[in-house]
Protein backbone atom coordinates (compact mmCIF):
# COMPACT_ATOMS: atom_id res chain seq x y z
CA UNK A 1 26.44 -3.76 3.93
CA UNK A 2 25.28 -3.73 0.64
CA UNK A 3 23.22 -0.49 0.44
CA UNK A 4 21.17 1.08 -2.95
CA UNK A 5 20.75 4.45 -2.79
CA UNK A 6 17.61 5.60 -4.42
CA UNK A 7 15.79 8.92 -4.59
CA UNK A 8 12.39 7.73 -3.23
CA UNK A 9 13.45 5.02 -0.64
CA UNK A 10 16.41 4.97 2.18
CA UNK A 11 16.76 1.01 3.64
CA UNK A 12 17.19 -0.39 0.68
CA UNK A 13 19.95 -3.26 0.44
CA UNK A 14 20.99 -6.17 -1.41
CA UNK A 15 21.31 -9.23 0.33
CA UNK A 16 24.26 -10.77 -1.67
CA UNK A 17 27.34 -12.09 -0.24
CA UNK A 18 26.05 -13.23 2.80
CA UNK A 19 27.82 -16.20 4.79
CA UNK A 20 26.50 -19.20 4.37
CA UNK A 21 27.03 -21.74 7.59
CA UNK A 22 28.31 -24.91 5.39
CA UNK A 23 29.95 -22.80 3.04
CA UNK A 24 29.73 -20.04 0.26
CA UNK A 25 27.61 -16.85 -0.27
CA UNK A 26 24.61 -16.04 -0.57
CA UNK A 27 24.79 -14.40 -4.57
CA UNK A 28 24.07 -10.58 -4.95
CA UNK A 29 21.33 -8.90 -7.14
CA UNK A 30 19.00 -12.20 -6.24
CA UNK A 31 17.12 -10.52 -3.51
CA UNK A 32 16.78 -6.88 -2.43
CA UNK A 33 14.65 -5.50 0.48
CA UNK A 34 13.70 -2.29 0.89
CA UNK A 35 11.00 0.01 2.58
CA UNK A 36 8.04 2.03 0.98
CA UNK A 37 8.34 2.38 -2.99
CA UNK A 38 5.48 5.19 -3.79
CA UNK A 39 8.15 7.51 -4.11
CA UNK A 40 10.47 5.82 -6.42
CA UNK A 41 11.96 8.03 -9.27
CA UNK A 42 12.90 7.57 -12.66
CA UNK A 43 16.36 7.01 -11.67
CA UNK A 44 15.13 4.84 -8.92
CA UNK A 45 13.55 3.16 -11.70
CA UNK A 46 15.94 2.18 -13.72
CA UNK A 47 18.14 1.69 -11.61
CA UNK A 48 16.12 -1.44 -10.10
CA UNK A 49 15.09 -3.01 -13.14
CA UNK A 50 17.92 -2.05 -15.94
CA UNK A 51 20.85 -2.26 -13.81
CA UNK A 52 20.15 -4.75 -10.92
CA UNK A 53 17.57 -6.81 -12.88
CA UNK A 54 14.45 -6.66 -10.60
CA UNK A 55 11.75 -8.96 -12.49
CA UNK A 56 9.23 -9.29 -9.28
CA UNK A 57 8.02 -6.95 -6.27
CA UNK A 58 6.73 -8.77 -3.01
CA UNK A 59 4.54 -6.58 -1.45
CA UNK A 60 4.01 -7.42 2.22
CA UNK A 61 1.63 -4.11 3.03
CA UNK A 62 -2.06 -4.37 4.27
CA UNK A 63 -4.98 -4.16 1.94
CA UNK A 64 -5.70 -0.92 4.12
CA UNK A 65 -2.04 0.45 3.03
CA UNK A 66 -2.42 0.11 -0.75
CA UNK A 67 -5.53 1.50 -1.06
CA UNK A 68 -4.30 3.87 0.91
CA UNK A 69 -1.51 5.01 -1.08
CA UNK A 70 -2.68 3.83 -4.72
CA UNK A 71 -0.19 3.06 -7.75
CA UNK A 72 3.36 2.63 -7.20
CA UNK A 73 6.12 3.99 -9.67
CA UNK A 74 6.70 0.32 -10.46
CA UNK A 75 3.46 -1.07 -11.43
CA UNK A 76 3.30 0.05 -14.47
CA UNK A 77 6.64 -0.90 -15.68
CA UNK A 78 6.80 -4.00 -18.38
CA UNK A 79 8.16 -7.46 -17.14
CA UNK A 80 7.86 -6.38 -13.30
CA UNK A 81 5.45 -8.82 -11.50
CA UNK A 82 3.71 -7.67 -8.88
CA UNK A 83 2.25 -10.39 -5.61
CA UNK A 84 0.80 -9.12 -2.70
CA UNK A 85 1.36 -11.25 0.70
CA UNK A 86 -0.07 -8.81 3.55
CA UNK A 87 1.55 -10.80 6.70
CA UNK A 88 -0.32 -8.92 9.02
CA UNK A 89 -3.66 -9.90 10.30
CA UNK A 90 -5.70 -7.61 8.36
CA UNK A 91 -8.31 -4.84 10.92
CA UNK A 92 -10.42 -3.01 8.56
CA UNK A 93 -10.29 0.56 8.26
CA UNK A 94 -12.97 2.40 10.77
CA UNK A 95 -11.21 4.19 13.69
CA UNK A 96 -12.96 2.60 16.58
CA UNK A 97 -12.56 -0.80 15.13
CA UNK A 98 -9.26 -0.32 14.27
CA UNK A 99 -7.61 0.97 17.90
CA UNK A 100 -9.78 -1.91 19.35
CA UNK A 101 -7.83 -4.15 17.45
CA UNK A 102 -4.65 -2.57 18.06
CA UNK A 103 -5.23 -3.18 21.56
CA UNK A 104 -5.90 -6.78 21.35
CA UNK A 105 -2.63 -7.11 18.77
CA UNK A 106 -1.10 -5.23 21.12
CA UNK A 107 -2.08 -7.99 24.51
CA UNK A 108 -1.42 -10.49 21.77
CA UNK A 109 2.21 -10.01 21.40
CA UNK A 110 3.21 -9.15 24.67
CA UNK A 111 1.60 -12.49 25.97
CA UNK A 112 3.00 -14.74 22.74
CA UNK A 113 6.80 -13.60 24.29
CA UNK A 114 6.14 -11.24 26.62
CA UNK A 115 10.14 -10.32 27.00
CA UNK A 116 10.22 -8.64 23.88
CA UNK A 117 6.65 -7.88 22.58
CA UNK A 118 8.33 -6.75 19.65
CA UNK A 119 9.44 -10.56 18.91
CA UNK A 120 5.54 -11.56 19.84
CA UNK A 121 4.53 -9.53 17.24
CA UNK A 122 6.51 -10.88 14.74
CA UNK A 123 5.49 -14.72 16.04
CA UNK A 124 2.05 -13.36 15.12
CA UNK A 125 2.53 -13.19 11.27
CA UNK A 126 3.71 -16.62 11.40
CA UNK A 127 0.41 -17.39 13.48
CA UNK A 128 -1.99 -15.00 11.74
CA UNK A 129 -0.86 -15.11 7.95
CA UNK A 130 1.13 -18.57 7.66
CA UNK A 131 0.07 -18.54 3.95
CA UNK A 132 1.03 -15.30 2.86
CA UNK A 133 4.38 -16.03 4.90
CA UNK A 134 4.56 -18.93 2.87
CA UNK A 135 3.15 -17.06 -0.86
CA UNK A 136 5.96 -14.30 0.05
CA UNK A 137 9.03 -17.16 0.03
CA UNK A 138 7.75 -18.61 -2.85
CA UNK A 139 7.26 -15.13 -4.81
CA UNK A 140 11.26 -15.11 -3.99
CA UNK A 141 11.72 -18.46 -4.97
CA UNK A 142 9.94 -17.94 -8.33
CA UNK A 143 10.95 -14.49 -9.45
CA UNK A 144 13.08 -14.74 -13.01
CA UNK A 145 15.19 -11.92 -12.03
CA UNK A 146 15.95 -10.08 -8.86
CA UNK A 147 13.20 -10.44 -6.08
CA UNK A 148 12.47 -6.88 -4.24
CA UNK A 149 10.21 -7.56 -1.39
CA UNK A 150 9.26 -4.44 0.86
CA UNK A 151 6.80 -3.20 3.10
CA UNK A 152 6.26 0.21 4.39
CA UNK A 153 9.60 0.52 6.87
CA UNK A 154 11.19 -2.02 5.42
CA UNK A 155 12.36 -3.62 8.86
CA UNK A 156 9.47 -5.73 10.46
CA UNK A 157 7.73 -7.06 7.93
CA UNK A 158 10.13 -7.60 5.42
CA UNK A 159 12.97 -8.34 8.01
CA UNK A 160 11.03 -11.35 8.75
CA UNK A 161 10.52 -12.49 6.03
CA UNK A 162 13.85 -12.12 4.66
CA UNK A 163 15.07 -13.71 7.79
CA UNK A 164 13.23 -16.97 7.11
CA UNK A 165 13.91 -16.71 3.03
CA UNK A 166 17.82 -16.84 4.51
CA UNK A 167 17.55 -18.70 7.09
CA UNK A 168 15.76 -21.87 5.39
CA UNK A 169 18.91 -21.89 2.41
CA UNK A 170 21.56 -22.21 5.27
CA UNK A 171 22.97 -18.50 6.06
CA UNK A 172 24.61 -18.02 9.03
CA UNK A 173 22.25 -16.96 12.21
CA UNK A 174 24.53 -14.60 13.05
CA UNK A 175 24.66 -12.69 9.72
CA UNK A 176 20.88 -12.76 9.41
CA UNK A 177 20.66 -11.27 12.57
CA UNK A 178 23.14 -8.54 11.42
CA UNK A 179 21.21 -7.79 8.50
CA UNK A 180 18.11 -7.09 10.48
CA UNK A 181 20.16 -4.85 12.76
CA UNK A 182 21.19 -2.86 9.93
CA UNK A 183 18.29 -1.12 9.07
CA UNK A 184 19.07 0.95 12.48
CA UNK A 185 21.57 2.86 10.15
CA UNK A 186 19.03 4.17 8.56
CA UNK A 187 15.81 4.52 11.14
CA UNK A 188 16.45 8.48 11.60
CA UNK A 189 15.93 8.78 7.72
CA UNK A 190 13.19 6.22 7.21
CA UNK A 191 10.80 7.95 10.22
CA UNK A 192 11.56 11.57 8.92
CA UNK A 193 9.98 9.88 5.60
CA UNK A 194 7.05 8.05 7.19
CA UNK A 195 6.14 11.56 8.98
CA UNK A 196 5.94 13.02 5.49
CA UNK A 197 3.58 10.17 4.00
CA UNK A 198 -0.01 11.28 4.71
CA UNK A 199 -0.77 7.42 4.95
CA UNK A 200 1.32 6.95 7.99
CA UNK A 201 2.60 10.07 9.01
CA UNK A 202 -0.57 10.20 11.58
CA UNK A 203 0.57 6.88 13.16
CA UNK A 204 3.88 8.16 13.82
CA UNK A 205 4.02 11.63 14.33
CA UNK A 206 4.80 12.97 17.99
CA UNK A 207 6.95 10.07 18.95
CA UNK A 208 10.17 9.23 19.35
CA UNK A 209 12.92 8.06 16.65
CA UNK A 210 13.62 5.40 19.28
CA UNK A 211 9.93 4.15 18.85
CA UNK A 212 11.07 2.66 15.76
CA UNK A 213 14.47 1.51 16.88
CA UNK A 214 15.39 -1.88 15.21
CA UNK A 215 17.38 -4.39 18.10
CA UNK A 216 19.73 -7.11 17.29
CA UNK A 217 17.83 -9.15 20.52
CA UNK A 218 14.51 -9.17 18.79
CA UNK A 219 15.91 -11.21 16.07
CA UNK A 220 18.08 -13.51 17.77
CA UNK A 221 15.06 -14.31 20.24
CA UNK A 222 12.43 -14.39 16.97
CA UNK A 223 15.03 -17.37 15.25
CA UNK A 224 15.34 -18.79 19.06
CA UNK A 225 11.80 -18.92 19.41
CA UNK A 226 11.68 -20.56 15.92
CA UNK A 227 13.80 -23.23 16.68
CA UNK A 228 12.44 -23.76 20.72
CA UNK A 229 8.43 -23.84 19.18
CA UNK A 230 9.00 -25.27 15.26
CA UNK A 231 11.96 -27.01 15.44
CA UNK A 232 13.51 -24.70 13.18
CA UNK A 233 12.48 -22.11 10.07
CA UNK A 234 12.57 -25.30 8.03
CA UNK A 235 10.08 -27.57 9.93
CA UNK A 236 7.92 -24.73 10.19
CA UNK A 237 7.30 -23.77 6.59
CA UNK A 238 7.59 -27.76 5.84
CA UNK A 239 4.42 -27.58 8.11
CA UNK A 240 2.76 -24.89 6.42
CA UNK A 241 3.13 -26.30 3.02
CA UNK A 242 6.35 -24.88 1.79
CA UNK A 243 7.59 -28.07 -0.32
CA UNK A 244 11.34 -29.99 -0.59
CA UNK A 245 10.77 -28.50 -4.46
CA UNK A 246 10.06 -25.08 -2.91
CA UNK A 247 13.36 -24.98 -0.71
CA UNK A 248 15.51 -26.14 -3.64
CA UNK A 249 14.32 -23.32 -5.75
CA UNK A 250 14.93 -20.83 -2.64
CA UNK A 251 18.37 -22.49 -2.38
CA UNK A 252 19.19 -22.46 -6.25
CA UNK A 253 17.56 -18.36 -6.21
CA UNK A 254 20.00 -17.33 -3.28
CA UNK A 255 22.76 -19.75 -3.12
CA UNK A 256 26.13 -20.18 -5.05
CA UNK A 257 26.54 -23.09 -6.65
């Protein structure tokens, strides 16, 4: 696995060299993921946009989160585009409205696939924010250089999303499953750094490391569940607007030729 090691962020990776089913590789410094980027340092920096090229960050956090949290490092930095696809159905930002919501997000999942109400919840970005889904592939599709697309853990959000970015251009199920997986190398770091972030160090502080545990299963029942209810990643984004033109810029972004 492909890993960048940065100061200010811990599950970051390169998704180069990936298998693709009829053939090839997926092509490295194309598309990174990666979690939370407030913390990014000079290094970190350069590092992204001198040496592996990144021209465009898709950012898949709340509203709520980047208010939160303000400027990033990056967003000030010349030739870096910025787009902003929050995949999750946004709640506001008053307490009692907010754990209210939880709860129904929370009966939500469990009853979209209630074996794995971790897979429901990931169903529910496709059902919630279909066109931010759709904005993030094409922010991928359209960046000039590398595409970094993050959220705050770097494993739900933009696991999804990366999942259906390599899924639709052909790579292997079982290496996109893999690639989800691996973000459990680095869970232990990644919650030690949420604790410290006063945006979401409240959310997770008190429980477990295994709270945040990231499961080969919950992929490989999210792509099932694509195929059994869609007919696949690609009929779904066909359905939600994502364009032959679209795909063959995905496919020409990530692919060999």
């Amino acid at each position: 696995m492909p890993w960048i090691e940065l100061d200010g962020a811990v599950n970051v990776r390169d998704l180069g060299g990936l298998p693709i089913a009829d053939g090839g590789l997926t092509v490295g410094g194309r598309l990174l993921r990666a979690d939370n980027l407030q913390d990014l340092s000079p290094a970190d920096i350069m590092k992204l946009t001198r040496h592996m090229g990144v021209t465009t960050v898709v950012d898949l956090r709340s509203s709520h989160e980047l208010e939160l949290e303000g400027p990033a490092p990056l967003d000030g930095v010349a030739g870096v585009r910025h787009e902003h696809h929050p995949v999750l159905a946004e709640v506001g930002a008053a307490t009692d409205v907010v754990a209210e919501a939880l709860r129904a997000r929370s009966d939500l999942d469990r009853s979209r696939y209630p074996a794995n109400p971790v897979t429901g919840h990931y169903l529910g970005y496709l059902e919630d924010r279909p066109d931010q889904v759709v904005g993030a592939l094409r922010g991928i599709a359209g960046a000039e250089g590398a595409a970094l697309v993050h959220c705050a853990a770097g494993k739900d959000r933009t696991g999804v999303v990366v999942a259906l970015a390599l899924t639709a251009v052909g790579v292997d199920k079982r290496a996109v499953i893999n690639d989800y997986a691996a973000s459990a190398e680095r869970v232990e770091a990644l919650v030690g750094r949420l604790r410290r972030s006063r945006t979401y160090g409240p959310d997770i502080d008190g429980k477990p490391v295994s709270s945040q545990l990231v499961r080969p299963e919950t992929m490989t029942a999210f792509l099932e569940q694509m195929d059994s209810r869609y007919g696949g990643v690609g009929g779904w984004l066909a359905d939600h607007g994502f364009t032959a033109e679209d795909l063959r810029l995905l496919q020409a972004k990530l692919r060999c030729p």
